[in-house]
Protein backbone atom coordinates (compact mmCIF):
# COMPACT_ATOMS: atom_id res chain seq x y z
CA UNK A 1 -19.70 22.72 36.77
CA UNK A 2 -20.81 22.09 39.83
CA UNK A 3 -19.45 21.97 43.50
CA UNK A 4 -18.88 18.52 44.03
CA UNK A 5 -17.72 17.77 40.65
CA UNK A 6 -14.80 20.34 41.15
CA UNK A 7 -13.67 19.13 44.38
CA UNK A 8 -13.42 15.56 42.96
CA UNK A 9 -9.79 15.52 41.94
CA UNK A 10 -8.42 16.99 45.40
CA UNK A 11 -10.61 14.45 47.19
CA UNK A 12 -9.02 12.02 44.90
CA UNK A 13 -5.66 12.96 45.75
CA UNK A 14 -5.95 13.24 49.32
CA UNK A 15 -7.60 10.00 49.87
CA UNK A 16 -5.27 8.41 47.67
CA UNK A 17 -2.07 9.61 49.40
CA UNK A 18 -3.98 9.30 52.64
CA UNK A 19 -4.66 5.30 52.13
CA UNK A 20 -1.19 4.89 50.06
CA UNK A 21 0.65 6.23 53.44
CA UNK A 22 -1.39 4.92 55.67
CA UNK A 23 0.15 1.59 54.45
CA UNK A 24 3.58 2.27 53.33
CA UNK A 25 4.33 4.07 56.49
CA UNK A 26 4.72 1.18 58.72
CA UNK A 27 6.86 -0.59 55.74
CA UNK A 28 9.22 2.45 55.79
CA UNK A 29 9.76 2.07 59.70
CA UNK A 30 10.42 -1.35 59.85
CA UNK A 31 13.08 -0.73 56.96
CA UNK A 32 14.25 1.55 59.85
CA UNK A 33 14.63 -1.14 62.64
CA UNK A 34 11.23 -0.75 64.10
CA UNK A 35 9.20 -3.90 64.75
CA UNK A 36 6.17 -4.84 63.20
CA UNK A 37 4.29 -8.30 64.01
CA UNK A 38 5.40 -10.92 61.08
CA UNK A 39 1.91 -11.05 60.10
CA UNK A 40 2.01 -7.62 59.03
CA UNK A 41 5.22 -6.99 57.84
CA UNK A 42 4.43 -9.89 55.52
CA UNK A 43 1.40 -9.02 54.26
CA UNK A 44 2.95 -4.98 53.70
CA UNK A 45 5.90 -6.76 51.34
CA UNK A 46 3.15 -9.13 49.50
CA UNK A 47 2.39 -7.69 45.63
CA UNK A 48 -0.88 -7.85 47.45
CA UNK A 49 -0.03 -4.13 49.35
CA UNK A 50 -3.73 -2.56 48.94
CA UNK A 51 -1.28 0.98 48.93
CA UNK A 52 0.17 0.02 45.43
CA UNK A 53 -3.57 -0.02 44.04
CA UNK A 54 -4.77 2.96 46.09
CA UNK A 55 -5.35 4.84 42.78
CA UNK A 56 -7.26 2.62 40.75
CA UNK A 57 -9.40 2.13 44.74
CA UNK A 58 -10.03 5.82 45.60
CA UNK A 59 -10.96 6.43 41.81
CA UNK A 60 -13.48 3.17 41.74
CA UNK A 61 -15.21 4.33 45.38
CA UNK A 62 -15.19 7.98 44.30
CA UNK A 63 -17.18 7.09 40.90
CA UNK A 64 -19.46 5.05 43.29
CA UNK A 65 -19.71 7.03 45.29
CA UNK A 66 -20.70 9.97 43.18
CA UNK A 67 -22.51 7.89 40.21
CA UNK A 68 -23.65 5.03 41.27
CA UNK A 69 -22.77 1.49 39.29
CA UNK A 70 -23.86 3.19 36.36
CA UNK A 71 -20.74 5.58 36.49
CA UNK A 72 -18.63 2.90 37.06
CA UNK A 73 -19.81 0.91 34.26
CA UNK A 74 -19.54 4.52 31.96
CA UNK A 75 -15.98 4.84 33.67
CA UNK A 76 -15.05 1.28 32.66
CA UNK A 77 -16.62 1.66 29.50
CA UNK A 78 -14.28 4.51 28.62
CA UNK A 79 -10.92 3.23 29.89
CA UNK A 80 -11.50 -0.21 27.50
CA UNK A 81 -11.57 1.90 24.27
């Protein structure tokens, strides 16, 4: 196995919890009083929340990142059946 392919899964998990934080953060302080601009606080309460899909992100640029369309595709390919 090599290098890169080992250290997928804890890049995976730090970007993930990285980008999930980065955006539920600011929804956890404004459940604690502080202020956010209406714009945001709206769009961090939307079932649009880019933080709920972080997962399904990180592992899509990862695979891209790594293999190209053509491991995304192979990726895809396996998740349908």
């Amino acid at each position: 196995m090599e290098p890169e392919t080992r250290r997928f899964p804890w890049l995976f998990v730090l970007l993930t919890y990285g980008f999930s934080w980065l955006l539920w953060i600011p929804l956890a302080l404004a459940t604690q009083g502080v202020s956010l601009p209406p714009a945001l606080s709206a769009f961090l309460n939307s079932p649009l929340n880019p933080a709920a899909f972080a997962p399904s992100l990180m592992a899509l640029l990862l695979t891209l990142s790594e293999s190209g369309w053509k491991g995304v595709g192979r990726r895809a390919a396996q998740a349908g059946g």
